[in-house]
C-alpha atoms as a PDB file:
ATOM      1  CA  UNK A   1      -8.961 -78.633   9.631  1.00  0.00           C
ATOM      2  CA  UNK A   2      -8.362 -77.310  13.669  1.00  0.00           C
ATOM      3  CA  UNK A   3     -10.497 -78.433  15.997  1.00  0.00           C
ATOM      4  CA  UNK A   4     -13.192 -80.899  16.383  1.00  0.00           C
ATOM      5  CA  UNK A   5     -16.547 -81.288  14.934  1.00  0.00           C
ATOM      6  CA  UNK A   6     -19.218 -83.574  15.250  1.00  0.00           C
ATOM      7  CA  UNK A   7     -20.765 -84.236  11.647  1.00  0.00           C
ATOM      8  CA  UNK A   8     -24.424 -82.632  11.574  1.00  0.00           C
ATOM      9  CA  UNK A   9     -27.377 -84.548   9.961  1.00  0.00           C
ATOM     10  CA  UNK A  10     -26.932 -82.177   6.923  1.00  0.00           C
ATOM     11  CA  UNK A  11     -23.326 -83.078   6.701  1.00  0.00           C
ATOM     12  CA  UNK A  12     -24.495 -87.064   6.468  1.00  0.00           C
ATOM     13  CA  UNK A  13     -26.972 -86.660   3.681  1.00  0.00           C
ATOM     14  CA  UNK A  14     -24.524 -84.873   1.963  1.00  0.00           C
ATOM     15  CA  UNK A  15     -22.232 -87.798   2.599  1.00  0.00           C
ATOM     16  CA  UNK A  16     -24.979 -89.778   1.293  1.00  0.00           C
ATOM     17  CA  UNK A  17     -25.410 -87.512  -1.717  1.00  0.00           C
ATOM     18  CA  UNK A  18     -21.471 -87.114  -3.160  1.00  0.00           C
ATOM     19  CA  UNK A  19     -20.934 -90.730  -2.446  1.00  0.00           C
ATOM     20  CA  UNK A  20     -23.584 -91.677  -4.463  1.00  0.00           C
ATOM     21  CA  UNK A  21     -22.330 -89.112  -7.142  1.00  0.00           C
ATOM     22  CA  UNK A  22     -19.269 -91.318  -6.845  1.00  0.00           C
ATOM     23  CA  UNK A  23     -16.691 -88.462  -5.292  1.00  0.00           C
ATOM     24  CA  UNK A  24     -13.908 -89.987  -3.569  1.00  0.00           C
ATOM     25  CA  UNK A  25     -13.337 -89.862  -0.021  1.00  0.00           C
ATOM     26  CA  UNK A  26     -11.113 -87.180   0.548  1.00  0.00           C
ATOM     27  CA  UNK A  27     -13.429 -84.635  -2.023  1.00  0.00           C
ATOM     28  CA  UNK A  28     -16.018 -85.136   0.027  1.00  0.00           C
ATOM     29  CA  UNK A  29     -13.736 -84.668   3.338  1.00  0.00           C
ATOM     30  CA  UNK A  30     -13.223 -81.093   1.656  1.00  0.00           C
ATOM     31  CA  UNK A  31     -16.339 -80.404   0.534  1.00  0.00           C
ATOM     32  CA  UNK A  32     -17.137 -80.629   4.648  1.00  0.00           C
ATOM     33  CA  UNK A  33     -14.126 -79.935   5.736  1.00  0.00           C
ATOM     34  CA  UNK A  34     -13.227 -82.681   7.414  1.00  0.00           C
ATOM     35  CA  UNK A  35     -10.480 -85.322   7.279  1.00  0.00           C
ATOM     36  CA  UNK A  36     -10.963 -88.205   4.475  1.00  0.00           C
ATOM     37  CA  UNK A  37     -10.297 -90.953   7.455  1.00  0.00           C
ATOM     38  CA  UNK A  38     -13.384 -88.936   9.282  1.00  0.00           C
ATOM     39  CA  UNK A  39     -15.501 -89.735   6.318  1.00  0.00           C
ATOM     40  CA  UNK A  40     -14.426 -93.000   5.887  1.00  0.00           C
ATOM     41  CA  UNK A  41     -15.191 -93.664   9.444  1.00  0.00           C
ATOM     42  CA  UNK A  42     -18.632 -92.264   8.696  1.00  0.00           C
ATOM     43  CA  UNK A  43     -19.565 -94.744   6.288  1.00  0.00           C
ATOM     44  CA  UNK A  44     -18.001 -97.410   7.788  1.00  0.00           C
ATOM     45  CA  UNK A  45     -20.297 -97.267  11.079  1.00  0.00           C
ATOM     46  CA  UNK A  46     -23.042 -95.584   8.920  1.00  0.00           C
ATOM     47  CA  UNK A  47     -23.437 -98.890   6.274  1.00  0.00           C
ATOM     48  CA  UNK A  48     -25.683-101.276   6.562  1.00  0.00           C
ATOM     49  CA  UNK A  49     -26.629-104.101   4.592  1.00  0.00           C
ATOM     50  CA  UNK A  50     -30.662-105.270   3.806  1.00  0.00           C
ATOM     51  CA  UNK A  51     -32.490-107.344   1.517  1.00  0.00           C
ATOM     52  CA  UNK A  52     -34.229-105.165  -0.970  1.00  0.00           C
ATOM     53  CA  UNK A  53     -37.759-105.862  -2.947  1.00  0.00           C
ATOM     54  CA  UNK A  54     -36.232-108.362  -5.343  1.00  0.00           C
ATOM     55  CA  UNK A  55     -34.281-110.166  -2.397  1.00  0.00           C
ATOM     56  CA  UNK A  56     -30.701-108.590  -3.013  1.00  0.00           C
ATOM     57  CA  UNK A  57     -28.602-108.013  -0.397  1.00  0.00           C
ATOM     58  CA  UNK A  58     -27.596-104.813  -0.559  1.00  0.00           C
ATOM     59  CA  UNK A  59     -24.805-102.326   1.207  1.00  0.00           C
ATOM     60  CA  UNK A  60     -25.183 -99.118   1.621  1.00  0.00           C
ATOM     61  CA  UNK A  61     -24.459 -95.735   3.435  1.00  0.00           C
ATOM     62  CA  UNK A  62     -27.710 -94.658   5.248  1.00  0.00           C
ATOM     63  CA  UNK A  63     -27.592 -91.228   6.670  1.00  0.00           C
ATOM     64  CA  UNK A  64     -31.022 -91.501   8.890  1.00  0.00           C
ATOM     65  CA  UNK A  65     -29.657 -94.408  10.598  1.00  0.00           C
ATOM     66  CA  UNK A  66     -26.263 -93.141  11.303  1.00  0.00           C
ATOM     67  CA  UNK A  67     -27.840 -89.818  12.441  1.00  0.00           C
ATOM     68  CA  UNK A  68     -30.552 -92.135  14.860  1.00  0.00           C
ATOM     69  CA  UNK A  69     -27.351 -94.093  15.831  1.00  0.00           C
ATOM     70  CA  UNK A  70     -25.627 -91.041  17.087  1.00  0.00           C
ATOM     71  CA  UNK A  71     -28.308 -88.946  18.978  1.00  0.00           C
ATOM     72  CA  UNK A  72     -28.588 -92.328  20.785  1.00  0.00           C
ATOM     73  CA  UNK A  73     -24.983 -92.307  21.734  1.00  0.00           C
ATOM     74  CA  UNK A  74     -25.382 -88.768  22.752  1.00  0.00           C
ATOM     75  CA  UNK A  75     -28.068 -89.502  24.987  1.00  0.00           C
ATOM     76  CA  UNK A  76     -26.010 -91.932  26.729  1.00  0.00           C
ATOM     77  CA  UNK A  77     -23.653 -89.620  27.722  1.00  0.00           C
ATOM     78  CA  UNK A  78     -23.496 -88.140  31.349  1.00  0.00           C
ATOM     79  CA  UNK A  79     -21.250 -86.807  34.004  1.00  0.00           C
ATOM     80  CA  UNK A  80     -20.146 -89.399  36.979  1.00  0.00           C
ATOM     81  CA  UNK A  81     -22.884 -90.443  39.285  1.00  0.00           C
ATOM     82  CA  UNK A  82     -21.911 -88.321  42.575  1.00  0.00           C
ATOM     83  CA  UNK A  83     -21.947 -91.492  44.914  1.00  0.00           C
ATOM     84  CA  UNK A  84     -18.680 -92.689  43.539  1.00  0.00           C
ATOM     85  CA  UNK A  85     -16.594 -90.267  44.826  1.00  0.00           C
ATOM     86  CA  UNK A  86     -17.942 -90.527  47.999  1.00  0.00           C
ATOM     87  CA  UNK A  87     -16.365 -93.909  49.786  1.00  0.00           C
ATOM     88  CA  UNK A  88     -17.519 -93.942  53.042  1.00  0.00           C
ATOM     89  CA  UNK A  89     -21.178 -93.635  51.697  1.00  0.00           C
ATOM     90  CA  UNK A  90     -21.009 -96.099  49.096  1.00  0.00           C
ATOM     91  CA  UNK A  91     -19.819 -98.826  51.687  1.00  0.00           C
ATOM     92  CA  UNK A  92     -22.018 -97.775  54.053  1.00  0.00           C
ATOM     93  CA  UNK A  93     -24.768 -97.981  51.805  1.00  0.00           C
ATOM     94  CA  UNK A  94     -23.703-101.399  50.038  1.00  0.00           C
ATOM     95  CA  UNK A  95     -23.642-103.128  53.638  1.00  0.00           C
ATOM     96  CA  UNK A  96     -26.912-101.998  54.145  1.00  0.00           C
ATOM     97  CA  UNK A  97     -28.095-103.648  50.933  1.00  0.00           C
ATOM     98  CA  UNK A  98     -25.979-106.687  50.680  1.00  0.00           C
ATOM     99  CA  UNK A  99     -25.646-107.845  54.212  1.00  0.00           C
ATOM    100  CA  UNK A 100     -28.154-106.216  56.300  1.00  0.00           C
ATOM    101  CA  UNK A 101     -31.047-107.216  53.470  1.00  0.00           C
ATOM    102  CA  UNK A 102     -32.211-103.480  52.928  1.00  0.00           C
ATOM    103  CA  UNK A 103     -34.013-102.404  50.252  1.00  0.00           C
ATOM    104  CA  UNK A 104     -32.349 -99.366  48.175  1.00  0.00           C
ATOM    105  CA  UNK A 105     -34.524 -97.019  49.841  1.00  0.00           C
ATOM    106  CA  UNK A 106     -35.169 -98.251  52.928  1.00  0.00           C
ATOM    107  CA  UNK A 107     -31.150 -97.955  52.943  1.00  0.00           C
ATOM    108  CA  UNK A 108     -30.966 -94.177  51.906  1.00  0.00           C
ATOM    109  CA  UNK A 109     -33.668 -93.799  54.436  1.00  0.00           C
ATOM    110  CA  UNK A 110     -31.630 -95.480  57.065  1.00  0.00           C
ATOM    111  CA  UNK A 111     -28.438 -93.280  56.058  1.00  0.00           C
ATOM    112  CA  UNK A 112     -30.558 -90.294  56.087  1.00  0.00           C
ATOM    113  CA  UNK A 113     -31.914 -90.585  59.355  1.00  0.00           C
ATOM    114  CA  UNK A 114     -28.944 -92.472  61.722  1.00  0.00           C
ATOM    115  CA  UNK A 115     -25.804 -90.904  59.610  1.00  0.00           C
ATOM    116  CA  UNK A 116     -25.435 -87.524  59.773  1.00  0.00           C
ATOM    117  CA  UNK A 117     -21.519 -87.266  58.898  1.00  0.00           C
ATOM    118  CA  UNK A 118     -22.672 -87.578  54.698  1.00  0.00           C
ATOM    119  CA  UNK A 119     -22.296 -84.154  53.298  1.00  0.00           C
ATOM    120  CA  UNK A 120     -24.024 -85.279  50.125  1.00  0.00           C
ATOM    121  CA  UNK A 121     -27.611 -86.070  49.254  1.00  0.00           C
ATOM    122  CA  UNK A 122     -28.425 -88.536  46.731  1.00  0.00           C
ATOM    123  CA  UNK A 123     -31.138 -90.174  45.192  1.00  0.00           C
ATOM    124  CA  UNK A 124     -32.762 -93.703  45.102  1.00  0.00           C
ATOM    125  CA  UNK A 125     -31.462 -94.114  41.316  1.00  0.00           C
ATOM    126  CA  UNK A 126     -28.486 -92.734  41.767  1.00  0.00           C
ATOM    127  CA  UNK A 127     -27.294 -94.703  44.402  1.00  0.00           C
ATOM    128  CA  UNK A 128     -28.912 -98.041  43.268  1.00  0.00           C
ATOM    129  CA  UNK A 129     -26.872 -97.451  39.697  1.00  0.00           C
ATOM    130  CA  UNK A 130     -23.722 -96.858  41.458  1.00  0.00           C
ATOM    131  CA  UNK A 131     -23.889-100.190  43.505  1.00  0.00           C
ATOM    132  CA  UNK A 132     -24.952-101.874  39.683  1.00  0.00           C
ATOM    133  CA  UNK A 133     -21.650 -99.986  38.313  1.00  0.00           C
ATOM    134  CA  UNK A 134     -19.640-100.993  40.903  1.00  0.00           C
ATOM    135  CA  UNK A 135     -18.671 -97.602  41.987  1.00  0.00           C
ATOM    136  CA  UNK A 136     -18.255 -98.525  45.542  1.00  0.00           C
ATOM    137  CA  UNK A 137     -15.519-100.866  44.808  1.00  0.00           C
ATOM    138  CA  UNK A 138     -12.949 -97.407  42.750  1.00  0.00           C
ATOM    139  CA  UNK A 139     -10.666 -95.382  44.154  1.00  0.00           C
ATOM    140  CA  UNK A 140     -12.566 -92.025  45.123  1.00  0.00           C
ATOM    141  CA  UNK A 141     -11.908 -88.335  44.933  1.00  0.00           C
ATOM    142  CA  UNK A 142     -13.480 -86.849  48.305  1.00  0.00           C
ATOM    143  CA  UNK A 143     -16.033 -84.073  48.023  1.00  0.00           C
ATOM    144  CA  UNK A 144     -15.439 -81.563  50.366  1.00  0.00           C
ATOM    145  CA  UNK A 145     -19.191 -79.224  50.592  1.00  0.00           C
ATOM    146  CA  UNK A 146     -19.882 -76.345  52.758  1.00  0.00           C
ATOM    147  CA  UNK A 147     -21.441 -79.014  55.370  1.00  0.00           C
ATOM    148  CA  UNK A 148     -18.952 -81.205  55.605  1.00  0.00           C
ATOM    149  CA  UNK A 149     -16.936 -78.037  56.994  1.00  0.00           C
ATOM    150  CA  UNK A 150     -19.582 -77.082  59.110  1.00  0.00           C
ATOM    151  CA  UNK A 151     -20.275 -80.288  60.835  1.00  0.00           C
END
């Protein structure tokens, strides 16, 4: 089992299936070819527990959910925002906000026009997610661009 793999929707229903069949964890880790602790991770976040027709509770692996419950998660993934590796912009843009009573974009609109010295460009959203983050506050890896050597 080298490497990593992210279980497929097909790989869930099957989960679904052999469990159901009554196979043990580590037959149907083979039958995927996947660890036994990766299946029993599966169901354990993949379980759920509901009151059926005749008001039992019941537990049970569901696949659709699981596979919902990770293209969610997926979607939430993203690279860094690019304002917080940019100090000097981030400050600069907070004080605007916080102390001189800007609005986000009447900030980048203020940065825009009277600072010249920002090599990057960013957006309203961008920046106003940052600030929400807290990005202004890390430690920041400069980004040196073509126009920051040119200025």
């Amino acid at each position: 089992m080298k490497g990593y793999k992210h279980l497929t929707e097909f790989d869930r229903n099957k989960i679904a299936r052999m469990r159901k069949e009554g196979a043990t964890m580590r037959e149907i880790g083979a039958a995927l070819h996947v660890s036994a602790a990766t299946v029993c991770r599966e169901i354990k976040r993949g379980t759920y527990t509901y009151m059926n027709a005749d008001y039992i509770e019941v537990t049970e692996y569901i696949p659709e959910r699981s596979q919902a419950r990770y293209r969610a998660n997926m979607a939430a993934k993203g690279g860094p925002l690019k304002i917080g590796s940019d100090r000097r912009y981030a400050e600069t843009l907070e004080a605007l906000i916080a102390d001189d009573n800007y609005s986000p974009e009447a900030a980048l609109h203020e940065i825009g026009l009277s600072l010249p010295f920002f090599p990057l460009c960013f957006t309203k959203q961008q920046s106003t997610a940052a600030l929400k983050r807290g990005s202004a506050a890390k430690p920041f890896m400069p980004i040196l661009t073509r126009e920051f050597f040119s200025a």
